[in-house]
N, C-alpha and C. Protein backbone atom coordinates (compact mmCIF):
# COMPACT_ATOMS: atom_id res chain seq x y z
N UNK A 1 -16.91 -11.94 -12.41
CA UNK A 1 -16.79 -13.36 -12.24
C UNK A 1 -18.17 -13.93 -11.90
N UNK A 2 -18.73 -14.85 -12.36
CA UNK A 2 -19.74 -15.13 -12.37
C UNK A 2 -19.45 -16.38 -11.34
N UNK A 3 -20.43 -16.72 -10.34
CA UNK A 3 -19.72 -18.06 -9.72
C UNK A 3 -20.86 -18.84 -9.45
N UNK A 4 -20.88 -20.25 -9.72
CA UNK A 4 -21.83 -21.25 -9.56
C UNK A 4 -21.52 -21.91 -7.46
N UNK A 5 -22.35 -22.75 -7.79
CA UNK A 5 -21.85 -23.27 -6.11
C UNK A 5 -20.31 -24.17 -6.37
N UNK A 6 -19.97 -24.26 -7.59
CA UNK A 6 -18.41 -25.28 -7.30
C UNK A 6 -17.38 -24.96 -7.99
N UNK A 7 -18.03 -23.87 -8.79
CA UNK A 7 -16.98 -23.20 -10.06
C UNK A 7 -17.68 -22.01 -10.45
N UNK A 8 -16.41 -20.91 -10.97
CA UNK A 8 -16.59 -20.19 -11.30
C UNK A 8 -15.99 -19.63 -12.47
N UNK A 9 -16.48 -18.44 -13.19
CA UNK A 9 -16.19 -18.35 -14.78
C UNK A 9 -15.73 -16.85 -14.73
N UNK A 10 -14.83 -16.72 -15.40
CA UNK A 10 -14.06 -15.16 -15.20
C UNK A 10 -15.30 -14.59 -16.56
N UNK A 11 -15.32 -13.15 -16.17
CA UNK A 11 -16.25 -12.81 -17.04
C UNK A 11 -15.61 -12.19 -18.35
N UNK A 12 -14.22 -11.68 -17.86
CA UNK A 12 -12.89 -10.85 -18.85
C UNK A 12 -11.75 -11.85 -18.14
N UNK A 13 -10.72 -11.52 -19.18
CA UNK A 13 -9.61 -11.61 -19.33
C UNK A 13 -9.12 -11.38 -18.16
N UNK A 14 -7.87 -12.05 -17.46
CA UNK A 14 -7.15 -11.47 -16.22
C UNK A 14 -5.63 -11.65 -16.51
N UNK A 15 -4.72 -10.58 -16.47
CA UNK A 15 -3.53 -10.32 -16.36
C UNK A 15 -2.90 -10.34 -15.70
N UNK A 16 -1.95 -11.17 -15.21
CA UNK A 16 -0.76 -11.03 -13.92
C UNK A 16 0.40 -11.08 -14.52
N UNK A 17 1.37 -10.53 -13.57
CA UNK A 17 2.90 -10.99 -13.97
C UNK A 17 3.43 -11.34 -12.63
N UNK A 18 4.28 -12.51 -13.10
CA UNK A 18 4.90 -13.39 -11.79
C UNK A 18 6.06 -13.59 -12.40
N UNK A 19 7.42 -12.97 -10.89
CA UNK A 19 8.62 -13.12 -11.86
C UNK A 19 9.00 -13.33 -13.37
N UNK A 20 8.84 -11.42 -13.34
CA UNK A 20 8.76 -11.39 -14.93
C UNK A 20 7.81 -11.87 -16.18
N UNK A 21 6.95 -12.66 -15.60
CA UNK A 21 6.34 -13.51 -16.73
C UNK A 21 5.20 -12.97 -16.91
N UNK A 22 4.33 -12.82 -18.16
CA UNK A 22 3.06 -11.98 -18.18
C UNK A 22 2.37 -13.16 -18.30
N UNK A 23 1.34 -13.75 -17.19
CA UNK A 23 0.28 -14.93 -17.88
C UNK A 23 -1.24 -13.68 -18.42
N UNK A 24 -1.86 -14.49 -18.91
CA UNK A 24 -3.46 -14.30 -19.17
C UNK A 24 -4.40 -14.94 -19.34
N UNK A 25 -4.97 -15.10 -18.10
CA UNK A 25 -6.12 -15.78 -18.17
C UNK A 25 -7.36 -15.13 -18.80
N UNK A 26 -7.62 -16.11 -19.85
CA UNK A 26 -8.90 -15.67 -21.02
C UNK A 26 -10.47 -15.78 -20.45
N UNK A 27 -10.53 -14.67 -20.86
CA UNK A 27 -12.35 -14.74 -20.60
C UNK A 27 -12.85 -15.88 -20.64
N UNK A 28 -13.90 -16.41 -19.78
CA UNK A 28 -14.59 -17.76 -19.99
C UNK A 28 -13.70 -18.83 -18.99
N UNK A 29 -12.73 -18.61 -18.84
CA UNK A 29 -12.35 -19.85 -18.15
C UNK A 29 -13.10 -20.17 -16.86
N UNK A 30 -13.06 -21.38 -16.93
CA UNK A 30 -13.81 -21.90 -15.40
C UNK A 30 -12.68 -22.33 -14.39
N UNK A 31 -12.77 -22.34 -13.31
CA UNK A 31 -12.08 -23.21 -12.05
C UNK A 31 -13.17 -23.35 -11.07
N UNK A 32 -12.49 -24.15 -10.02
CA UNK A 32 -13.14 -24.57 -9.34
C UNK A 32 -12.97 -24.36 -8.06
N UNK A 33 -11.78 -22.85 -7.56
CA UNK A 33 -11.80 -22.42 -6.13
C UNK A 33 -10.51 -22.84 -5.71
N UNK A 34 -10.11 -23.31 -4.02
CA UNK A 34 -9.61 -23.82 -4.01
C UNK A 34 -9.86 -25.53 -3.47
N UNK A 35 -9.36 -26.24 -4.13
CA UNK A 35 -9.75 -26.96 -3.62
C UNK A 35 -9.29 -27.38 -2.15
N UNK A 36 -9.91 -26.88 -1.02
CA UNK A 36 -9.98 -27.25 0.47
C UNK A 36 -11.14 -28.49 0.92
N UNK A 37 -10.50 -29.30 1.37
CA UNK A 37 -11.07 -30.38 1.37
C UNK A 37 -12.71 -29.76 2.38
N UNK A 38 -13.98 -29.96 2.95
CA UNK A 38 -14.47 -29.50 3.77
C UNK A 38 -14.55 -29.37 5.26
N UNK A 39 -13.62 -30.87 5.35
CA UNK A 39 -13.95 -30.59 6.98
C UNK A 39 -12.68 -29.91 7.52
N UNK A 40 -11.73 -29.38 6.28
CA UNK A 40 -11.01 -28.46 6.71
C UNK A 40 -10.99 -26.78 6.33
N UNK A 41 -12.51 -26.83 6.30
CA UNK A 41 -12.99 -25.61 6.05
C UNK A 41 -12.80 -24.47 7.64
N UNK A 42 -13.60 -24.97 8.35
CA UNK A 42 -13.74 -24.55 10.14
C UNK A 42 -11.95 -23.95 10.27
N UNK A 43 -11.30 -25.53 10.28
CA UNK A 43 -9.90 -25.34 10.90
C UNK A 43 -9.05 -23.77 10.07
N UNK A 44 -9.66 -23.80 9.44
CA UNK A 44 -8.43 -22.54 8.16
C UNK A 44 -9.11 -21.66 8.07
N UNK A 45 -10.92 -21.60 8.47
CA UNK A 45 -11.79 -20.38 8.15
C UNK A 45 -11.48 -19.96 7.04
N UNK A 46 -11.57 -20.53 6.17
CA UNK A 46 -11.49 -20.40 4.64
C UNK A 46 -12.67 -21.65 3.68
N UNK A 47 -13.33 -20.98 2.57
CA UNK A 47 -14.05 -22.03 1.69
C UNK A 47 -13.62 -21.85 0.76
N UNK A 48 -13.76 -22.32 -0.38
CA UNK A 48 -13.06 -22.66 -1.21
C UNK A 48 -12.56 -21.23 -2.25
N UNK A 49 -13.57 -20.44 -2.25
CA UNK A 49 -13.89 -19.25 -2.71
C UNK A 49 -13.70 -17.91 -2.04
N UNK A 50 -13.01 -17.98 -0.49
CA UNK A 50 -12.95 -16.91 -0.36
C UNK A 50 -12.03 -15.70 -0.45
N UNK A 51 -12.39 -14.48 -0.10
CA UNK A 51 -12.01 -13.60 -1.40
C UNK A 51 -9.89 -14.08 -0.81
N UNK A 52 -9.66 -14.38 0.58
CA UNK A 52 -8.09 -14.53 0.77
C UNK A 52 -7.25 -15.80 0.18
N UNK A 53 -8.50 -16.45 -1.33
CA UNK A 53 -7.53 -17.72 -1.97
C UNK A 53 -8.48 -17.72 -3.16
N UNK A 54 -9.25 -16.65 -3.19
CA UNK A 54 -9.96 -16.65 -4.86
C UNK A 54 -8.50 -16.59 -5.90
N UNK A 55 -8.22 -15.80 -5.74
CA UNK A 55 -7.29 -15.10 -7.24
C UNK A 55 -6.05 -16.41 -6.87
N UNK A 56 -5.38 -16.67 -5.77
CA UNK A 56 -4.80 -17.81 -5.95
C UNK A 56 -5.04 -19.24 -6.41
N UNK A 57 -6.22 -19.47 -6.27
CA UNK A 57 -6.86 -20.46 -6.49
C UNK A 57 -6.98 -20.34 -8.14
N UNK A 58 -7.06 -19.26 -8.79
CA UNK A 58 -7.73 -18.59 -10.12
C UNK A 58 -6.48 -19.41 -10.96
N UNK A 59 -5.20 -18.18 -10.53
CA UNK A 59 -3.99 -18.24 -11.03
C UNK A 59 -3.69 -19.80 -11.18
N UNK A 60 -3.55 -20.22 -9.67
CA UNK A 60 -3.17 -21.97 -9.88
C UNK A 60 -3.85 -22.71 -10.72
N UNK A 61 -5.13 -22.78 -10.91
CA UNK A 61 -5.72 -23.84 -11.56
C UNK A 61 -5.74 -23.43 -13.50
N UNK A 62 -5.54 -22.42 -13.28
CA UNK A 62 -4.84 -21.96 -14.93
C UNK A 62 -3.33 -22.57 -15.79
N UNK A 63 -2.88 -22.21 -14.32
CA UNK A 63 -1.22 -22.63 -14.04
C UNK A 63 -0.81 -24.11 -14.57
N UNK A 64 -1.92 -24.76 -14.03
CA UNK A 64 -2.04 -26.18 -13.67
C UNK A 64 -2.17 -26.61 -14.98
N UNK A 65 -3.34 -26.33 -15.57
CA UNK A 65 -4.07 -26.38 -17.33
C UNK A 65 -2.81 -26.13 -18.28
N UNK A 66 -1.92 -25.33 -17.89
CA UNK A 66 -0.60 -24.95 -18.73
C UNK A 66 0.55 -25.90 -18.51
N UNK A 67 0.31 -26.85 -17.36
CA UNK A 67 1.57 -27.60 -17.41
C UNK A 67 2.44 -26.84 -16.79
N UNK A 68 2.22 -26.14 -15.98
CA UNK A 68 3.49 -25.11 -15.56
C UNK A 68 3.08 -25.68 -13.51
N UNK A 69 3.28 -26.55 -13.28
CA UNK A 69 2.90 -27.17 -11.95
C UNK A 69 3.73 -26.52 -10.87
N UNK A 70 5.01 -26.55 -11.01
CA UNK A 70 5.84 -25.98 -9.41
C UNK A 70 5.66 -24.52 -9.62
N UNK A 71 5.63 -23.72 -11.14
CA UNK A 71 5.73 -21.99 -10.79
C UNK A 71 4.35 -22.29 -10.40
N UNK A 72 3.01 -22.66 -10.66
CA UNK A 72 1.79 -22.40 -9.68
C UNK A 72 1.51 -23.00 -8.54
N UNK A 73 2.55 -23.65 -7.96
CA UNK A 73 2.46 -23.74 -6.51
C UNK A 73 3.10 -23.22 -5.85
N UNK A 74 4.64 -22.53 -5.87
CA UNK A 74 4.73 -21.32 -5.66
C UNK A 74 4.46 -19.68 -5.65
N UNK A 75 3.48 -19.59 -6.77
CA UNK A 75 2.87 -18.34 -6.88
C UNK A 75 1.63 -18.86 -6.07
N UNK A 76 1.07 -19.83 -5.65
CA UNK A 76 -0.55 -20.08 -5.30
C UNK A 76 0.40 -19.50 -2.99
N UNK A 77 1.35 -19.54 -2.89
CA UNK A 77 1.39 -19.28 -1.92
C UNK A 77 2.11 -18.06 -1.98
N UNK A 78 2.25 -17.62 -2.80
CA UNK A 78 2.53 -16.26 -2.63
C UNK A 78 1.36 -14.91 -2.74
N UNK A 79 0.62 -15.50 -3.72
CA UNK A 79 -0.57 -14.93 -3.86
C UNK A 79 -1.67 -15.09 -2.09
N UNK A 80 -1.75 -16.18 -1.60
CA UNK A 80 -2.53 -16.55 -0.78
C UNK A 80 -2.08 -15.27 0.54
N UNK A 81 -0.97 -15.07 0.41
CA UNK A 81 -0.28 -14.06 1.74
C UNK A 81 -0.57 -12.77 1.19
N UNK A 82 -0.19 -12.60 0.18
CA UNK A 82 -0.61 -10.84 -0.42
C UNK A 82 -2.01 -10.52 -0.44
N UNK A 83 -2.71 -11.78 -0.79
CA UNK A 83 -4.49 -11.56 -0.22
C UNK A 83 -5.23 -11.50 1.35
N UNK A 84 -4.11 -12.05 1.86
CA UNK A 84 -4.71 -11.59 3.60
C UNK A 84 -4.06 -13.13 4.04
N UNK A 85 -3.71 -14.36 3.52
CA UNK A 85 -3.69 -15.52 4.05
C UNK A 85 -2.45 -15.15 5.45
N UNK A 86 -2.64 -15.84 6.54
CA UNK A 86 -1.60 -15.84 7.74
C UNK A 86 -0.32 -16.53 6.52
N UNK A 87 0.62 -16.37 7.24
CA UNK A 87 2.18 -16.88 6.32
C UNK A 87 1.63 -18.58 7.01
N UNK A 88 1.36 -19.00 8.28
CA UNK A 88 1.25 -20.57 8.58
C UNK A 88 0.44 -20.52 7.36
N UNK A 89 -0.89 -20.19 7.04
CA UNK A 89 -2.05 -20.53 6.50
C UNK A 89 -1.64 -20.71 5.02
N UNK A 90 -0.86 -20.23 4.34
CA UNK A 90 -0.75 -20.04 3.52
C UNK A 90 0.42 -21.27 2.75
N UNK A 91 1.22 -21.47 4.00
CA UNK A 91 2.50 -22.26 3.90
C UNK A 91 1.64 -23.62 3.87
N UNK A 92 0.57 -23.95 4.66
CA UNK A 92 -0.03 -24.99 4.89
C UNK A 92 -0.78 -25.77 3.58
N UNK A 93 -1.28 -24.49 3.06
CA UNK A 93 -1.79 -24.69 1.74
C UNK A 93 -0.98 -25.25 0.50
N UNK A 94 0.05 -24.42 0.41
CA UNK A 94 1.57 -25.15 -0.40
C UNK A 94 1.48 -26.14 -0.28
N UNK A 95 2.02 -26.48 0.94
CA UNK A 95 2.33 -28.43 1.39
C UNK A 95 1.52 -29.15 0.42
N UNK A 96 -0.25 -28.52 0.62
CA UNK A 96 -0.95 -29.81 0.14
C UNK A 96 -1.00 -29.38 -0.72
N UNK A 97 -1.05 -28.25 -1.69
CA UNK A 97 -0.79 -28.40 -3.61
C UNK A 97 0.48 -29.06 -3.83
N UNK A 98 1.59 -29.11 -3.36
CA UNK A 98 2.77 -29.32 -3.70
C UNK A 98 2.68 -30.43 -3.72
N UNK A 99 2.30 -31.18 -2.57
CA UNK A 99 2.35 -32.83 -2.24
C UNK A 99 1.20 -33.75 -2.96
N UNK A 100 0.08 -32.87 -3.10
CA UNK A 100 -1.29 -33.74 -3.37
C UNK A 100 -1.95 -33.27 -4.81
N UNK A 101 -0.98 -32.17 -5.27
CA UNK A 101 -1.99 -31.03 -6.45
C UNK A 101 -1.18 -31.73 -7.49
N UNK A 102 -0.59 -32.93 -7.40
CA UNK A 102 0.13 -33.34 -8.97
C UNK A 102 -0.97 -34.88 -9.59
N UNK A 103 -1.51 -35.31 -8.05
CA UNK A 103 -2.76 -36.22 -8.63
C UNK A 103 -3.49 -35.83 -9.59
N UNK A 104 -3.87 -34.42 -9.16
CA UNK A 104 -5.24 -33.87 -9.64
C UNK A 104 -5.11 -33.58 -11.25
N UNK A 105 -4.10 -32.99 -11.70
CA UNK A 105 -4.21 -32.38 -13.01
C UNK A 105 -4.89 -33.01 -13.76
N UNK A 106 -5.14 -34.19 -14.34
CA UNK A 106 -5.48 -35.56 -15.55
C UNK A 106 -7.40 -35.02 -14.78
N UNK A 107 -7.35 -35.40 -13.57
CA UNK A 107 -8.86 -35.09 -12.93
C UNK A 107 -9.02 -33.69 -13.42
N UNK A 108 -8.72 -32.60 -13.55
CA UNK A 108 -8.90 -31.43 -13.40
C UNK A 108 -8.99 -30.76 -14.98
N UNK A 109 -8.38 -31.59 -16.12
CA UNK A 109 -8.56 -30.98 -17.14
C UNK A 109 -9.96 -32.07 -17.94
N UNK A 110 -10.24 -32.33 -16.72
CA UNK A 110 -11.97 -32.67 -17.54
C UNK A 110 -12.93 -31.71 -16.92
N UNK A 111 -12.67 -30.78 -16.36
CA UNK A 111 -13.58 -29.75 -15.94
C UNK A 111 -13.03 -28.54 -16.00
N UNK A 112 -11.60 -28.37 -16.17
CA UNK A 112 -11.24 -27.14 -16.54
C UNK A 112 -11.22 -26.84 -18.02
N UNK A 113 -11.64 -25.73 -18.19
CA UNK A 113 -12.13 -25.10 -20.04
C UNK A 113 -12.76 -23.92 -20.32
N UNK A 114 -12.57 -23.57 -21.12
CA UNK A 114 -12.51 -22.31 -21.71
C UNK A 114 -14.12 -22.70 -22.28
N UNK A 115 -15.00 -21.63 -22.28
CA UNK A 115 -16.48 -21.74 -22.40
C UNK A 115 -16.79 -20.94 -24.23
């Protein structure tokens, strides 16, 4: 994964399966982490990139690009706990994709893309 300061670019292909489902994320794609606002960086000891909300962050914002919005906000907190996230920390994170991550998509597919 190659990573800039606000986004990062998978270098291969990435494979998951989530209830049953095989996604694949294609080489080249970019995202942009998670998005954690900053001054709630301190409070969660988390940045946007780190390694306990990389691959959730990965998955979701792929998720997101597919139109598939509630299975990647439920996998973005399921993923976040199997990577080390506390279950609060993780639950907390939900809330605000669930509640605030349906603005973003229209914003998000002008910077999300396949290189």
């Amino acid at each position: 994964m190659i990573e800039e300061r606000n986004e990062a670019m998978l270098e291969e292909q990435y494979c998951f399966r989530y209830r049953g489902t095989l996604y694949t994320v294609p080489k080249g794609f970019v995202y942009n982490g998670a998005n954690i606002p900053t001054w709630c960086w301190s409070i969660l000891g988390l940045h946007p990139f780190h390694r306990k909300v990389r691959r959730a962050a990965l998955l979701h914002d792929y998720l997101y690009g597919e139109g598939k919005k509630k299975v990647a906000d439920c996998m973005f907190k399921r993923i976040c706990k199997l990577d080390g996230c506390s279950a609060i920390k993780a639950h907390l994170m939900y809330l605000a994709v669930s509640l605030f991550g349906g603005s973003h998509v229209e914003e998000q597919e002008e910077w999300l893309s396949i290189k």
